[in-house]
Protein backbone atom coordinates (compact mmCIF):
# COMPACT_ATOMS: atom_id res chain seq x y z
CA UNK A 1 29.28 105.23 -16.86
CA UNK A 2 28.47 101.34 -17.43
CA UNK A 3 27.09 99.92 -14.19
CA UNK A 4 27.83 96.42 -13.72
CA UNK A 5 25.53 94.32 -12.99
CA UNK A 6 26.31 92.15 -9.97
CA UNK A 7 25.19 89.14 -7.86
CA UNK A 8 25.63 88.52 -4.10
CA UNK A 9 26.48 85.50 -2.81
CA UNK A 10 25.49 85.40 1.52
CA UNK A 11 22.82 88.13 2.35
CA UNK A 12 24.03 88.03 5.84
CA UNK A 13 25.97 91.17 7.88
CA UNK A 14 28.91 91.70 5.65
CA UNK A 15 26.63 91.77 2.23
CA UNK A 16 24.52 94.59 4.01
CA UNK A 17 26.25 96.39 6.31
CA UNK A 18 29.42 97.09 4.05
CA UNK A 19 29.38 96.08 0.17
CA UNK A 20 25.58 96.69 -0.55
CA UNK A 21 25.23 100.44 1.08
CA UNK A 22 29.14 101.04 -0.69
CA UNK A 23 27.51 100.25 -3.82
CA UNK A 24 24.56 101.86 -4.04
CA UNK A 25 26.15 104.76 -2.81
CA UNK A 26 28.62 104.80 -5.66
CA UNK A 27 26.30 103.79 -8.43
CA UNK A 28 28.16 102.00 -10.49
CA UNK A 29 26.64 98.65 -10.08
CA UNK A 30 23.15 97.62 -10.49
CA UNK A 31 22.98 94.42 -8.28
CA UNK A 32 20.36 91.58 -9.86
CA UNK A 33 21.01 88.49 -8.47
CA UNK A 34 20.98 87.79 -4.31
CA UNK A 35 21.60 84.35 -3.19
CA UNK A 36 21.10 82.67 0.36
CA UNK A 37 20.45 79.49 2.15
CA UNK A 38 18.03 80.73 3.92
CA UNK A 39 15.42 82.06 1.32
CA UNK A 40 13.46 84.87 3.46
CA UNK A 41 17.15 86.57 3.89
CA UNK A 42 17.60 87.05 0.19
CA UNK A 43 14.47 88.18 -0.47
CA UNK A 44 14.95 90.74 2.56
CA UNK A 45 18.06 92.07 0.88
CA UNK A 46 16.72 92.22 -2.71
CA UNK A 47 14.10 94.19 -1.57
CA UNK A 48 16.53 96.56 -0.41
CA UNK A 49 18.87 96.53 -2.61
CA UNK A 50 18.26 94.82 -5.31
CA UNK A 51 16.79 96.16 -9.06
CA UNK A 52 13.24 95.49 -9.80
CA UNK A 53 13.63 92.28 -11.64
CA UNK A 54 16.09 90.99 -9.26
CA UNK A 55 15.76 87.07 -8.67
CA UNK A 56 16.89 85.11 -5.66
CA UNK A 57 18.66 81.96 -5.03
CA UNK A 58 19.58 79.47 -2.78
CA UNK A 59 22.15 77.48 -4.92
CA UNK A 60 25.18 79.80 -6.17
CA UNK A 61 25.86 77.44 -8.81
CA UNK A 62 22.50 78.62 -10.34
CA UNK A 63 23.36 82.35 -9.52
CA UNK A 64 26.71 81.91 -11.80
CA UNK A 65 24.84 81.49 -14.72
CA UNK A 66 22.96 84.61 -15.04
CA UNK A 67 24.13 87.56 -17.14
CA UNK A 68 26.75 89.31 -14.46
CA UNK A 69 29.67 91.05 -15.18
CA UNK A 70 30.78 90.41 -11.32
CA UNK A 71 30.10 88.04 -8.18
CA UNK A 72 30.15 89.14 -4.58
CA UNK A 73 31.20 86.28 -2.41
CA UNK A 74 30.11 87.14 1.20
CA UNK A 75 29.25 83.72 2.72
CA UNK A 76 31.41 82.20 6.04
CA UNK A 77 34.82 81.23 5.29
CA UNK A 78 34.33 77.76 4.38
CA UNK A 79 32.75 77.83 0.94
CA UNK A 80 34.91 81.56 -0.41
CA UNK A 81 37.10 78.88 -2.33
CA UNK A 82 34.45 76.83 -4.26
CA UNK A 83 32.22 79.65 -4.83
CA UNK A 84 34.67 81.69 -5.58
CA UNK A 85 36.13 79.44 -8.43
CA UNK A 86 32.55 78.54 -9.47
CA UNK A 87 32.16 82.28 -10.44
CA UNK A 88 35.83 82.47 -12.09
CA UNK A 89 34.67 79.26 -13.95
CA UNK A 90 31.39 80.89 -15.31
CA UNK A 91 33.24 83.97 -16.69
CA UNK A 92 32.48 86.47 -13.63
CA UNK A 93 34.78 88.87 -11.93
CA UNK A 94 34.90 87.78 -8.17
CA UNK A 95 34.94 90.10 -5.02
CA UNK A 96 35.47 88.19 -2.27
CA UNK A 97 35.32 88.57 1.54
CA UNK A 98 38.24 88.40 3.60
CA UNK A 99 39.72 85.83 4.66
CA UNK A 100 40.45 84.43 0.95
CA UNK A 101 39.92 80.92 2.30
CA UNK A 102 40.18 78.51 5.76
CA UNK A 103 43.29 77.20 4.22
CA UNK A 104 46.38 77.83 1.60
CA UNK A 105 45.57 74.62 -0.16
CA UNK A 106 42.08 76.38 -0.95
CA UNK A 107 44.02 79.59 -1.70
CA UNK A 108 46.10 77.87 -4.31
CA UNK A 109 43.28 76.61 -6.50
CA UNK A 110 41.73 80.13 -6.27
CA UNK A 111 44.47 81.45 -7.67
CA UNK A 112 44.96 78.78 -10.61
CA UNK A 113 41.41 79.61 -11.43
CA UNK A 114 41.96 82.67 -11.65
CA UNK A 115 45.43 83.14 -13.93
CA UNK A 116 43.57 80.16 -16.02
CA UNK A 117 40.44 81.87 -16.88
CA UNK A 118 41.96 85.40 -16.87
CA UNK A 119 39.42 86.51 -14.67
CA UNK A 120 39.95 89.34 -11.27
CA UNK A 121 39.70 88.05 -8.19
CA UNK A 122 39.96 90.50 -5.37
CA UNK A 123 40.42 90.08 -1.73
CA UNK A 124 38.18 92.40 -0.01
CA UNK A 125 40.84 94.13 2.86
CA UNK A 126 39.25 97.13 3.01
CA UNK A 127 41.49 98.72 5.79
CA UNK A 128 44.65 99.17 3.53
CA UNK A 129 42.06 102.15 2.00
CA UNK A 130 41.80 103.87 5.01
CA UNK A 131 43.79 107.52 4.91
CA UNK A 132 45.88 106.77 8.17
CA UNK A 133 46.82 102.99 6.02
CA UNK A 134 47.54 104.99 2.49
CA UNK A 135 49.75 107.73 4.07
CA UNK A 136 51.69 105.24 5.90
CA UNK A 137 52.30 103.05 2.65
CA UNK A 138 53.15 106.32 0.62
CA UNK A 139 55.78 106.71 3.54
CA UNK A 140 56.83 103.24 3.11
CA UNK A 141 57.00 103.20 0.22
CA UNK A 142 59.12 106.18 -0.40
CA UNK A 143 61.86 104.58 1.74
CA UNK A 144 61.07 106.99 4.58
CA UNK A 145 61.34 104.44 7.01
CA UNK A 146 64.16 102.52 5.89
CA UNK A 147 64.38 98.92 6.49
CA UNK A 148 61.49 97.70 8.31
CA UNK A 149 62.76 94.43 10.41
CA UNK A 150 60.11 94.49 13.16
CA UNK A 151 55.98 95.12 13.05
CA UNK A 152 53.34 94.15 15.13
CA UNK A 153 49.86 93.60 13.76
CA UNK A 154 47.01 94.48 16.34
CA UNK A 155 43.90 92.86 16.34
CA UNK A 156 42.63 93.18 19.89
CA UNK A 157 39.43 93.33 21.77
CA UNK A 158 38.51 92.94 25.54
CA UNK A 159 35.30 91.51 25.32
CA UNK A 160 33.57 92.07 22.15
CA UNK A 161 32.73 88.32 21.00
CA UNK A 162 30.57 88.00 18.05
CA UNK A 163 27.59 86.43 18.98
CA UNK A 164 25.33 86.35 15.66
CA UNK A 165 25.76 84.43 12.34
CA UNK A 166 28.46 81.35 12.31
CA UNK A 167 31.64 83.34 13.93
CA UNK A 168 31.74 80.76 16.78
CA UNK A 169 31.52 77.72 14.53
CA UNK A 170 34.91 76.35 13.66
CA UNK A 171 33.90 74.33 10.67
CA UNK A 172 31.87 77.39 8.90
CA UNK A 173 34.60 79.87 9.90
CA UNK A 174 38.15 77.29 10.11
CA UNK A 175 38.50 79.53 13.13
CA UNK A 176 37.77 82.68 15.85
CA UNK A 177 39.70 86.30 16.40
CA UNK A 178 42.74 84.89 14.51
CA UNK A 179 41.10 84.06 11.17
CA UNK A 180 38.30 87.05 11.53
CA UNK A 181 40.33 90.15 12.74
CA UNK A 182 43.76 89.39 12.76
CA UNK A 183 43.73 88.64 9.24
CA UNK A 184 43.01 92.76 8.33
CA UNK A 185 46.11 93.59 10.75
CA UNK A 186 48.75 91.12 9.46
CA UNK A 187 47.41 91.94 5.65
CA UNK A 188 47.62 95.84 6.95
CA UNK A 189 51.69 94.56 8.01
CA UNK A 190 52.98 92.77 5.59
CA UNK A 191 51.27 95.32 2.68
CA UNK A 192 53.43 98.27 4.94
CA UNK A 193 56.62 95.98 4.88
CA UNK A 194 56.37 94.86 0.79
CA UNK A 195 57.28 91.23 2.38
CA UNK A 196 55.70 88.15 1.80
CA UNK A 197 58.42 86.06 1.90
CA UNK A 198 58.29 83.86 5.18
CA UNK A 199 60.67 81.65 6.55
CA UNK A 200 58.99 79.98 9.99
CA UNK A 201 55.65 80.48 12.14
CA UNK A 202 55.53 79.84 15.74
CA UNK A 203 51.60 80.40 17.41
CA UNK A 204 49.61 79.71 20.35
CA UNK A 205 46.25 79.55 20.72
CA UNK A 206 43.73 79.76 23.53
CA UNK A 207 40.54 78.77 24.87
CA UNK A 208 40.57 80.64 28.54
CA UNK A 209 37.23 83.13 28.34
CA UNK A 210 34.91 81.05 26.52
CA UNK A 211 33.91 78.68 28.63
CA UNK A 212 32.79 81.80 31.08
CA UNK A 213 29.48 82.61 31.82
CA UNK A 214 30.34 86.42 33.86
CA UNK A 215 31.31 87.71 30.27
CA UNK A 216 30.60 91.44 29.86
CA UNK A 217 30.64 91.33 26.47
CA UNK A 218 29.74 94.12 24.47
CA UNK A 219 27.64 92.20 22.10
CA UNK A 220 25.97 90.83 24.56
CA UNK A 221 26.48 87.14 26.30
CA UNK A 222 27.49 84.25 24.12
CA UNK A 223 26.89 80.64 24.88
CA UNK A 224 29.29 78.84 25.97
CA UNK A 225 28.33 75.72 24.56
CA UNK A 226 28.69 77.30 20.86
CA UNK A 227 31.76 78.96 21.38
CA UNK A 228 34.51 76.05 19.45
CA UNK A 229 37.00 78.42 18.61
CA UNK A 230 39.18 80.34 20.17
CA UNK A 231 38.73 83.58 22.29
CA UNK A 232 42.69 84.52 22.15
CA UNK A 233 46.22 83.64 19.31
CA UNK A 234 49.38 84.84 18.98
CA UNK A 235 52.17 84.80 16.77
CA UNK A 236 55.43 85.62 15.97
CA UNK A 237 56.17 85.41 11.83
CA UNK A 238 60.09 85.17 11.18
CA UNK A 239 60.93 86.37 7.33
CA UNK A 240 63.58 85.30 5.50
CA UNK A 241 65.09 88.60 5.14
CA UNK A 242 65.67 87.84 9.11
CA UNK A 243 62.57 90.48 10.16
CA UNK A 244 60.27 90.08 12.76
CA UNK A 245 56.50 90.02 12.89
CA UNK A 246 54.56 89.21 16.07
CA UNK A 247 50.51 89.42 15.61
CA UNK A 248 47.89 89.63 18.31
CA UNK A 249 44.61 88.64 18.04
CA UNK A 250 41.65 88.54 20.47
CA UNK A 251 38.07 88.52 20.97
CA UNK A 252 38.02 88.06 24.90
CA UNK A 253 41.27 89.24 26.22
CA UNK A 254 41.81 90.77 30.05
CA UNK A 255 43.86 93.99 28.44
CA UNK A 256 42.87 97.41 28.23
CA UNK A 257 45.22 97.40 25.61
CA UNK A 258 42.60 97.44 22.70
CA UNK A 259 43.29 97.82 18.75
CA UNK A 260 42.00 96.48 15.93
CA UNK A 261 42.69 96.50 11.84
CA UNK A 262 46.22 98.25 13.19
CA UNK A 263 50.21 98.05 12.47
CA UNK A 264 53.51 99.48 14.24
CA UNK A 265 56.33 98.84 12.44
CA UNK A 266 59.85 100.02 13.00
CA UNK A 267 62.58 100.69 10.53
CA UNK A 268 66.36 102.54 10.55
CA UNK A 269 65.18 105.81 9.26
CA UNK A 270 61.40 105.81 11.19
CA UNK A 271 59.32 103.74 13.51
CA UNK A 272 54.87 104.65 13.22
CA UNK A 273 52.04 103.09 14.66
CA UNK A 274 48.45 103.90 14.62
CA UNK A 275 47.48 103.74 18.18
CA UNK A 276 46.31 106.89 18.61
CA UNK A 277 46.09 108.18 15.03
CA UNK A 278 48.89 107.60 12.96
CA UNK A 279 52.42 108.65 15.11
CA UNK A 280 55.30 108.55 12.69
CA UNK A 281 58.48 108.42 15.27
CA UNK A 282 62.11 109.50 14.45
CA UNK A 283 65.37 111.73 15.08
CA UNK A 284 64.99 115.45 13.25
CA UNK A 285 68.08 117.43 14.13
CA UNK A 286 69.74 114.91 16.80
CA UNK A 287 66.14 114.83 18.83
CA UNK A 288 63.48 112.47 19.10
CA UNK A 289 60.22 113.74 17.67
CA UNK A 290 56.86 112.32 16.62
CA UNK A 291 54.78 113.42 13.97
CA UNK A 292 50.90 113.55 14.05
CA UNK A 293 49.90 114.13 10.06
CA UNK A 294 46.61 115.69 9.49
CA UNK A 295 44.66 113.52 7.31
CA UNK A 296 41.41 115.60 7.52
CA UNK A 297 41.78 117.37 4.71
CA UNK A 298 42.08 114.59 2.16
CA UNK A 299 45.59 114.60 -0.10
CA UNK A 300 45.66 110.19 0.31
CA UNK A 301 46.39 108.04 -2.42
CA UNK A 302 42.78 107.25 -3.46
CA UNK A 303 40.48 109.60 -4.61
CA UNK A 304 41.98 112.59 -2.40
CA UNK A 305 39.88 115.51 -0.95
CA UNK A 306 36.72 113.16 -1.26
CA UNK A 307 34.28 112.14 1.73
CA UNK A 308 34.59 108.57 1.34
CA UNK A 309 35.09 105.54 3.38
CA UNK A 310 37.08 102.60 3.06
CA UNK A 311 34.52 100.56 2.10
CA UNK A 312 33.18 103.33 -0.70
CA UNK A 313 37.03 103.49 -2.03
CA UNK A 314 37.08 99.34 -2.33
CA UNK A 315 33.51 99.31 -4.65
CA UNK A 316 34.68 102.11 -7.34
CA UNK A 317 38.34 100.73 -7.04
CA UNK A 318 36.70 97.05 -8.02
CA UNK A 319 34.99 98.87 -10.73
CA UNK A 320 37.88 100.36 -12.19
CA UNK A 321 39.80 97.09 -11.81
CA UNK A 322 37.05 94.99 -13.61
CA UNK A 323 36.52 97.89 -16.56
CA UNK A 324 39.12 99.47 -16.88
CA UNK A 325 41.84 97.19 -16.03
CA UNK A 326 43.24 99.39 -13.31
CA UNK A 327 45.92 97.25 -11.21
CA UNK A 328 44.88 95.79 -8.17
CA UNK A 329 45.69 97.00 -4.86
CA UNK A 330 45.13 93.79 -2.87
CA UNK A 331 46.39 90.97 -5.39
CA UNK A 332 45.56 87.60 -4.42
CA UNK A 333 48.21 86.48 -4.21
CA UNK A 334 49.63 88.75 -1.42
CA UNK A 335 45.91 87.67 0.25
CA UNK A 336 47.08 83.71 -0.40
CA UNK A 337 49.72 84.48 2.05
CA UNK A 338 47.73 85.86 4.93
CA UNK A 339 45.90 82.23 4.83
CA UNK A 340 49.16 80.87 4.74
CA UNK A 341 50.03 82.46 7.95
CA UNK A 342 47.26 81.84 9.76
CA UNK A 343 47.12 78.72 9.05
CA UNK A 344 50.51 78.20 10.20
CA UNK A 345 49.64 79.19 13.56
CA UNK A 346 46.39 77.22 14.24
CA UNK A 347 49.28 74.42 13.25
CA UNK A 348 52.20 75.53 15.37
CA UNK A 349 49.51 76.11 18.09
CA UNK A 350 48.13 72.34 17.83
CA UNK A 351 51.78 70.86 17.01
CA UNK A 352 53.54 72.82 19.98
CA UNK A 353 56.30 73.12 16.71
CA UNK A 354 57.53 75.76 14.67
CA UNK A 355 56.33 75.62 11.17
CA UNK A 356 58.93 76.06 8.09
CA UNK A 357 58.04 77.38 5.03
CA UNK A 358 59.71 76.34 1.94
């Protein structure tokens, strides 16, 4: 098969930890082009993964003129949107890290860029390829749980703080838990519901653990001083169909009531949640019974029977998008949304108002 040649914008945790190894593992794209702002780090990450005549960058705008079929955009949140577009503009194919952007406003030119220059741009929300996620949306998608009208998207920790890279700065990252986990949960809800039409957005935010210097953090101790966003936000997502969403999102939170990258959503014919596995709930026979499926032994929507993680399944279903036109899983737009969202609750949270969507 073709490999595609590919450059990587941000050489930093996500780049190496989760698209690089997926790639190589696949083989199906030979990556030629790493790009940093800090020059040692790209050359660290071409060395080990990059082709023999490789190059490295520190401006992206000089990495989007190479010969590449596809750009990787793995930098902090503020700069997805203009590198992003700067890709689009030169012709590539763009993978981009989650969140699509700090703001819908950015969102909005991403996708103009996009639908003008005809080029895929794909959100990289890796969980919805997990087998507990594709069984569930098989489910849903049958109609086997009815009409969903209430959810909950989980994004929880008790004190697991990121303490490398920018996650604590607010300008890089436009925010903390919210923006960084809570965006895979309510993307994980909203795919499970087929519903991305909101009416109103009502959040809170908090700053209580940061300033704290007896942390216990798993990551070890952060700095206080760093720490500008926040440690805790909530919110509750009314749809215009008249359904409920309330999402929880934490990096420091006193709860032992931990989850992350995980939905429970209830409908008339079925309620399921993945708390411990994935529980479908209903009434068989005039009882209440819950179902534990056995996903072990493959039979998901993507590539069934096959050892492969999400992050393998999101590289050779980018591949297949970009070659062979296969349709998108996560489209943009449904990603634009998420942003949306969020951003609604950073500004119900610093308004003390509800915020109405059109």
């Amino acid at each position: 098969m073709k490999k595609l040649r590919a450059g990587i914008v941000g050489c930093g945790g996500i780049a190496n930890a989760k698209h690089l190894p997926a790639m190589e593992k696949c083989g199906l794209y030979e990556v030629v082009a790493f790009c940093d702002i800090i020059p040692e780090q790209a050359q660290e990450t071409k060395e080990k993964f990059g082709s023999s005549d490789a190059k490295v960058f520190t401006d992206y705008r000089e990495l989007v003129k190479e010969d590449l079929d596809v750009v990787y955009v793995t930098t902090p949140n503020r700069s997805h949107s203009e590198i992003s577009i700067a890709a689009m503009e030169a012709g590539k194919d763009v993978m981009c890290e989650k969140p699509m952007a700090r703001t819908y406003a950015e969102t909005e030119k991403m996708l103009e860029t996009a639908k003008r220059t005809g080029r895929v741009l794909n959100i990289a929300y890796q969980n919805r390829y997990r087998p507990d996620s594709t069984y569930l949306k098989e489910m849903c998608k049958n109609g086997e749980m009815g009409d969903i009208y209430f959810a909950k998207a989980h994004a929880l920790r008790r004190r697991a703080v990121p303490t490398w890279g920018v996650f604590l700065n607010e300008e890089e990252q436009g925010g903390g838990p919210l923006i960084d986990i809570g965006t895979h949960a309510l993307d994980l809800t909203l795919w499970m519901m087929d519903n991305y039409e909101v009416a109103s957005v009502t959040g809170a935010v908090f700053h209580k653990l940061s300033q704290q210097t007896d942390q216990g953090n798993a990551f070890g101790n952060w700095d206080p001083e760093q720490f500008k966003v926040e440690d805790s936000a909530f919110g509750f997502i009314r749809m215009k169909n008249g359904a409920l969403i309330e999402l929880e999102s934490a990096w420091a939170l006193n709860t032992l009531d931990v989850d992350e990258a995980k939905t429970s959503i209830c409908g008339t014919k079925a309620g399921a949640d993945m708390k411990d596995g994935l529980r479908i709930n209903r009434i068989h026979h005039n009882t209440q019974t819950v179902e534990i499926p056995d996903l072990s032994g493959g039979g998901v929507a993507f590539f069934a029977g096959e050892e492969k993680s999400a992050a393998d399944v999101e590289q050779e279903l980018f591949y297949h998008i970009v070659v062979d036109g296969q349709e998108q899983i996560v489209k943009p737009e449904q990603a634009a949304v998420v942003t949306r969202v969020l951003e609604a609750i950073y500004r119900s949270a610093e308004s003390g108002e509800t915020i109405y969507f059109d």
